[in-house]
PDB file of N, CA and C in Angstrom:
ATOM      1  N   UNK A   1      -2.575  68.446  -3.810  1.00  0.00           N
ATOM      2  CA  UNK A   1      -2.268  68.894  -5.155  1.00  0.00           C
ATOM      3  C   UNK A   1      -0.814  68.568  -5.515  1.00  0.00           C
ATOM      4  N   UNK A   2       0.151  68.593  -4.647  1.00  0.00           N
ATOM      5  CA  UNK A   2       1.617  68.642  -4.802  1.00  0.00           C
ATOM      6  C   UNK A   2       1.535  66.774  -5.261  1.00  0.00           C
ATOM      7  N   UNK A   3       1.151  66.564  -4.179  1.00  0.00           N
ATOM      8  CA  UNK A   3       1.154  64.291  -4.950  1.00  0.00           C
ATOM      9  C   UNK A   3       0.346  64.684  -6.149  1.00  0.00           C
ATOM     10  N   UNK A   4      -0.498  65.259  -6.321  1.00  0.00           N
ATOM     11  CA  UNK A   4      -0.951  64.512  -7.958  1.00  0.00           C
ATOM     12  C   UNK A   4      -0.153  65.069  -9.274  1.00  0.00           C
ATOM     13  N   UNK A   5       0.362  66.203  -8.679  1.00  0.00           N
ATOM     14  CA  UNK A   5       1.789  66.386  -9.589  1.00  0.00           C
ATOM     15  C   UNK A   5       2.879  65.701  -9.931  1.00  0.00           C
ATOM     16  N   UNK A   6       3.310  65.255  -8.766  1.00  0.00           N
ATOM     17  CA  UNK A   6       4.281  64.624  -8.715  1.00  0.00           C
ATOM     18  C   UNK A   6       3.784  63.107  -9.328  1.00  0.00           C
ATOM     19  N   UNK A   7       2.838  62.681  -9.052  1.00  0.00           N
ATOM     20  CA  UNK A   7       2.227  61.157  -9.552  1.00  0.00           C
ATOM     21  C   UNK A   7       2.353  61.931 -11.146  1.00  0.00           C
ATOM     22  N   UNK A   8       1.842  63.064 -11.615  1.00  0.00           N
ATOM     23  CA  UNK A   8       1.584  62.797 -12.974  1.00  0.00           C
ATOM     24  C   UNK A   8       3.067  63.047 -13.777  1.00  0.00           C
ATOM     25  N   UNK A   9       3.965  63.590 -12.921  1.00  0.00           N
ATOM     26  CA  UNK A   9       5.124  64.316 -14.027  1.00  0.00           C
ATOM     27  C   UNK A   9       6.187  62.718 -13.738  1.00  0.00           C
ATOM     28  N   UNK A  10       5.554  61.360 -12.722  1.00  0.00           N
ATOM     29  CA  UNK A  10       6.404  60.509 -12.888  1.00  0.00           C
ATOM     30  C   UNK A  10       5.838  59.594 -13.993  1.00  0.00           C
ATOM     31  N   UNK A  11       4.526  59.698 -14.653  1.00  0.00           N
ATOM     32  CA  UNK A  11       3.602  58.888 -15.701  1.00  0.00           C
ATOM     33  C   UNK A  11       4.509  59.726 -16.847  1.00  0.00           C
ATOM     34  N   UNK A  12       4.574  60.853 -17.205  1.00  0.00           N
ATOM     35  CA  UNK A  12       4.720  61.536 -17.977  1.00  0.00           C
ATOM     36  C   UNK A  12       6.818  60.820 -18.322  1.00  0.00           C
ATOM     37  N   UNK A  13       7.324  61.021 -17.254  1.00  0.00           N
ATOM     38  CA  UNK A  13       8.571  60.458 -17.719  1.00  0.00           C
ATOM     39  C   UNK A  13       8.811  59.134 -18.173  1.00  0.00           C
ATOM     40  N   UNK A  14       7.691  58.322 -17.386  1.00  0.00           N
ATOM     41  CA  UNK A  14       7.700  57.351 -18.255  1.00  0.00           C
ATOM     42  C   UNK A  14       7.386  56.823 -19.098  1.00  0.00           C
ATOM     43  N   UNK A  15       6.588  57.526 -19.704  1.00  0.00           N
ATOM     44  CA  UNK A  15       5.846  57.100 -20.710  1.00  0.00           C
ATOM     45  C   UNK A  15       7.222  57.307 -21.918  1.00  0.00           C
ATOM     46  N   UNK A  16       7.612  58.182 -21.971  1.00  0.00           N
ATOM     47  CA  UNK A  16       8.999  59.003 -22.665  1.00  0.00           C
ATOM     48  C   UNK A  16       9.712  58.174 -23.085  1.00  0.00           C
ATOM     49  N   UNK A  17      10.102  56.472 -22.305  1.00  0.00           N
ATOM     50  CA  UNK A  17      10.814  55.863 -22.348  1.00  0.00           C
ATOM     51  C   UNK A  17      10.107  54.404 -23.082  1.00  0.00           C
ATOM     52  N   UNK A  18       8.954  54.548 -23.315  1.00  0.00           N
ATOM     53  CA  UNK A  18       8.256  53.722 -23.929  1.00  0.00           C
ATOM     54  C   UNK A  18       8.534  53.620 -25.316  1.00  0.00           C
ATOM     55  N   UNK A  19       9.172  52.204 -26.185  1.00  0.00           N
ATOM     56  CA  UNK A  19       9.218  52.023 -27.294  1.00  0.00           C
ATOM     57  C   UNK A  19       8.709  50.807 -28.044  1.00  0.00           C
ATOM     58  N   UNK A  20       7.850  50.092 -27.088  1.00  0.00           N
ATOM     59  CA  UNK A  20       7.259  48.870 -27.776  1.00  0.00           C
ATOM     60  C   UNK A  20       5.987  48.568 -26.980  1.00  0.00           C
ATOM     61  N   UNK A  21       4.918  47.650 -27.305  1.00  0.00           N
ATOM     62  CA  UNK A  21       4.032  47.205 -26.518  1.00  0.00           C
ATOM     63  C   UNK A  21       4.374  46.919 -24.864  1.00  0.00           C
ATOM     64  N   UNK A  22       5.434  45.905 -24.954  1.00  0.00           N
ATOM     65  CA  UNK A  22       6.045  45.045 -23.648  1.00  0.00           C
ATOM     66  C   UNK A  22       6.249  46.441 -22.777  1.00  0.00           C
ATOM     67  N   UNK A  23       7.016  47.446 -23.253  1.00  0.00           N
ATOM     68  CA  UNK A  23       7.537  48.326 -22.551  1.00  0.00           C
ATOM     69  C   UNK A  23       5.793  48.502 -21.531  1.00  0.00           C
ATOM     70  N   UNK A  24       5.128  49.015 -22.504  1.00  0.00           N
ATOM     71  CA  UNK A  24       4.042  49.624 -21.774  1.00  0.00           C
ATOM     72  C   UNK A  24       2.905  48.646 -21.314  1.00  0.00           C
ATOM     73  N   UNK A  25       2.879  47.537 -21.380  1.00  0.00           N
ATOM     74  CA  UNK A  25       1.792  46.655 -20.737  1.00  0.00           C
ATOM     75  C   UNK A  25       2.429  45.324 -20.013  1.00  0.00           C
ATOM     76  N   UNK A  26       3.917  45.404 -20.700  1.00  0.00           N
ATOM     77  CA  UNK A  26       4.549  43.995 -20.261  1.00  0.00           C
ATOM     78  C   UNK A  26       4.429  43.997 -18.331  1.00  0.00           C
ATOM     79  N   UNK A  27       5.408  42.553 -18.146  1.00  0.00           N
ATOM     80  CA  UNK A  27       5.457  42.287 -16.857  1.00  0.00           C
ATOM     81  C   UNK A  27       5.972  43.563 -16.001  1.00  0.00           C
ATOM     82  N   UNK A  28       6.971  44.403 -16.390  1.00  0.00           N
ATOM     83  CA  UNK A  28       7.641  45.456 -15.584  1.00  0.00           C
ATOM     84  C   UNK A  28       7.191  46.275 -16.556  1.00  0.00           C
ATOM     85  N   UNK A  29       6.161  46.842 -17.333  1.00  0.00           N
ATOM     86  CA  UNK A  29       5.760  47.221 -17.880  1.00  0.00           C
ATOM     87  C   UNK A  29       5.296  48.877 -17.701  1.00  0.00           C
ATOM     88  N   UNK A  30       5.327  50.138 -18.007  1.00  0.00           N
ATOM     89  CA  UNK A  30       4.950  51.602 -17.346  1.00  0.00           C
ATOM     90  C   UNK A  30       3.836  51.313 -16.889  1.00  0.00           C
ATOM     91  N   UNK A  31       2.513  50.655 -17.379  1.00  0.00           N
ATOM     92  CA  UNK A  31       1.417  51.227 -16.743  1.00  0.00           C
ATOM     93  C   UNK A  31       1.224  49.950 -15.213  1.00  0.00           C
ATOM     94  N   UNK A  32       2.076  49.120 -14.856  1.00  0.00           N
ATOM     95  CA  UNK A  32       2.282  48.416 -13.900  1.00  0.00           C
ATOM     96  C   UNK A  32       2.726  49.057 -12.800  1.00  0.00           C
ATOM     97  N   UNK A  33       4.178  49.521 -13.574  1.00  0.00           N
ATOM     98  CA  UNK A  33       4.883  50.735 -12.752  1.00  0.00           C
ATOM     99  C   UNK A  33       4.047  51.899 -12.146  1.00  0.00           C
ATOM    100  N   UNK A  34       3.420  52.344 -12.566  1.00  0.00           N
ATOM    101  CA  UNK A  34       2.494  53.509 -12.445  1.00  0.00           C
ATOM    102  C   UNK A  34       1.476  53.238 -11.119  1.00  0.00           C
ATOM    103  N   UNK A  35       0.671  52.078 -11.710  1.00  0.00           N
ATOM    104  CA  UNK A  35      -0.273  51.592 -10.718  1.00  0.00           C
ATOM    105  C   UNK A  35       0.462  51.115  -9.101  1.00  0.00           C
ATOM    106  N   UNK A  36       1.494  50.961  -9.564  1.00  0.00           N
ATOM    107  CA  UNK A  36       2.341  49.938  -7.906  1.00  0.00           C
ATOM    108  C   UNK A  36       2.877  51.388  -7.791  1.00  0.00           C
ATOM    109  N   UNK A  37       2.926  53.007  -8.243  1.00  0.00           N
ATOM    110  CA  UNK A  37       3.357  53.571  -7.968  1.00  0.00           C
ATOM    111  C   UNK A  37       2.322  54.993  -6.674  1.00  0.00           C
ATOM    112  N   UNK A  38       1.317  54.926  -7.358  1.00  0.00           N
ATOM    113  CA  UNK A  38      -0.136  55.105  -7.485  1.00  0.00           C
ATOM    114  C   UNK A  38      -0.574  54.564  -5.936  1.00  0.00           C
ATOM    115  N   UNK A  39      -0.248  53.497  -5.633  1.00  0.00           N
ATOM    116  CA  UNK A  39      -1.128  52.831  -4.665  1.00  0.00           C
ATOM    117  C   UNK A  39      -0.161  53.120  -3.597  1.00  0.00           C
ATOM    118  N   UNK A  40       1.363  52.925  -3.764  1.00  0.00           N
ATOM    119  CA  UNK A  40       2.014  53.439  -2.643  1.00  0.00           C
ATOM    120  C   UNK A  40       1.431  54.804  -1.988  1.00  0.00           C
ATOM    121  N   UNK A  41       1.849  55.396  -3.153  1.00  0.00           N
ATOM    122  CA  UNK A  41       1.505  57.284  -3.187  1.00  0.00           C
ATOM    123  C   UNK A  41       0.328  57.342  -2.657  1.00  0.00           C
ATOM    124  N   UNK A  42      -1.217  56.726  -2.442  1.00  0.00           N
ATOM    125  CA  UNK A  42      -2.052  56.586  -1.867  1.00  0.00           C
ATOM    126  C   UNK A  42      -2.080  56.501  -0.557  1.00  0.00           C
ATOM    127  N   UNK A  43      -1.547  54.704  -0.150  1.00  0.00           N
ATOM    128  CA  UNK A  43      -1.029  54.679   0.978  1.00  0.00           C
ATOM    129  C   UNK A  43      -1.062  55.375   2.100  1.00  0.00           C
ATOM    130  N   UNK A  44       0.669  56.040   1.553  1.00  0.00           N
ATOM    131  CA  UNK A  44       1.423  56.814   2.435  1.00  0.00           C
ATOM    132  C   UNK A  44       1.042  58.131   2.338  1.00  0.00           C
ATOM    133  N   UNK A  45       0.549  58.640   1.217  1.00  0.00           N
ATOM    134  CA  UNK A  45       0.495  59.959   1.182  1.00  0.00           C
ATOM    135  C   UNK A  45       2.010  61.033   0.668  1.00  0.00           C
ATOM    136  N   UNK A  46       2.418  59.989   0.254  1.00  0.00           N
ATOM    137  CA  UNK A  46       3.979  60.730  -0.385  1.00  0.00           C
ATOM    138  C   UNK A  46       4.207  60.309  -1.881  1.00  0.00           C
ATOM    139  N   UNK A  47       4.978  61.008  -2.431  1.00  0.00           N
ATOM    140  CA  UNK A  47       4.860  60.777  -4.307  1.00  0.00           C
ATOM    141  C   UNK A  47       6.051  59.787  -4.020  1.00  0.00           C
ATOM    142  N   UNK A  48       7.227  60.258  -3.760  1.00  0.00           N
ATOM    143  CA  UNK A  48       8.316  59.118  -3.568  1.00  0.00           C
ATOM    144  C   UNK A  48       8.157  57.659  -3.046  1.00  0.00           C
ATOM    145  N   UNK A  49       8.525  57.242  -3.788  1.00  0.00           N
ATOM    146  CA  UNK A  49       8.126  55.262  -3.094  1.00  0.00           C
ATOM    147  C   UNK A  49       9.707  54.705  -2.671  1.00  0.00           C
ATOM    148  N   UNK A  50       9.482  53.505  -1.840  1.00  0.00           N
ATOM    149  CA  UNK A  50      10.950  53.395  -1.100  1.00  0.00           C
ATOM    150  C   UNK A  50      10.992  51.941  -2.081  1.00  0.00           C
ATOM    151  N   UNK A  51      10.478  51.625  -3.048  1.00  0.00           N
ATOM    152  CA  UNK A  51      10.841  50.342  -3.900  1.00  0.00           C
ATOM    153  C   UNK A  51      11.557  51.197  -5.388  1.00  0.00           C
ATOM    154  N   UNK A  52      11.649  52.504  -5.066  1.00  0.00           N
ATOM    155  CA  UNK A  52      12.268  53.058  -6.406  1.00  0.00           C
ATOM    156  C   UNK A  52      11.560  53.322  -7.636  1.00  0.00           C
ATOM    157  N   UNK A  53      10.469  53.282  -7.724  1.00  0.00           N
ATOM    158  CA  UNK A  53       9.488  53.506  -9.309  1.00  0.00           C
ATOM    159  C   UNK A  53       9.903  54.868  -9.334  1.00  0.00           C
TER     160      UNK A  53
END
């Protein structure tokens, strides 16, 4: 329960910072970010990732 918090309150900040299409679908895009964030957090089993998302 504590990772899917933490996965959702890091979607939630980023989304915050979203002000154009690119932001949110581009190459470095949030929902890219999210997913490469997502799969770590899977992984390992930890919300923190060591590539910084």
């Amino acid at each position: 329960m504590k990772l899917e918090k933490a996965v959702i309150q890091k979607l939630k900040k980023d989304l915050e910072t979203v002000k154009t299409m690119d932001d949110l679908l581009g190459k470095n895009g949030v929902i890219k970010k999210f997913i490469k964030h997502l799969t770590i957090a899977t992984v390992t089993g930890r919300a923190d990732s060591p590539s910084g998302l």
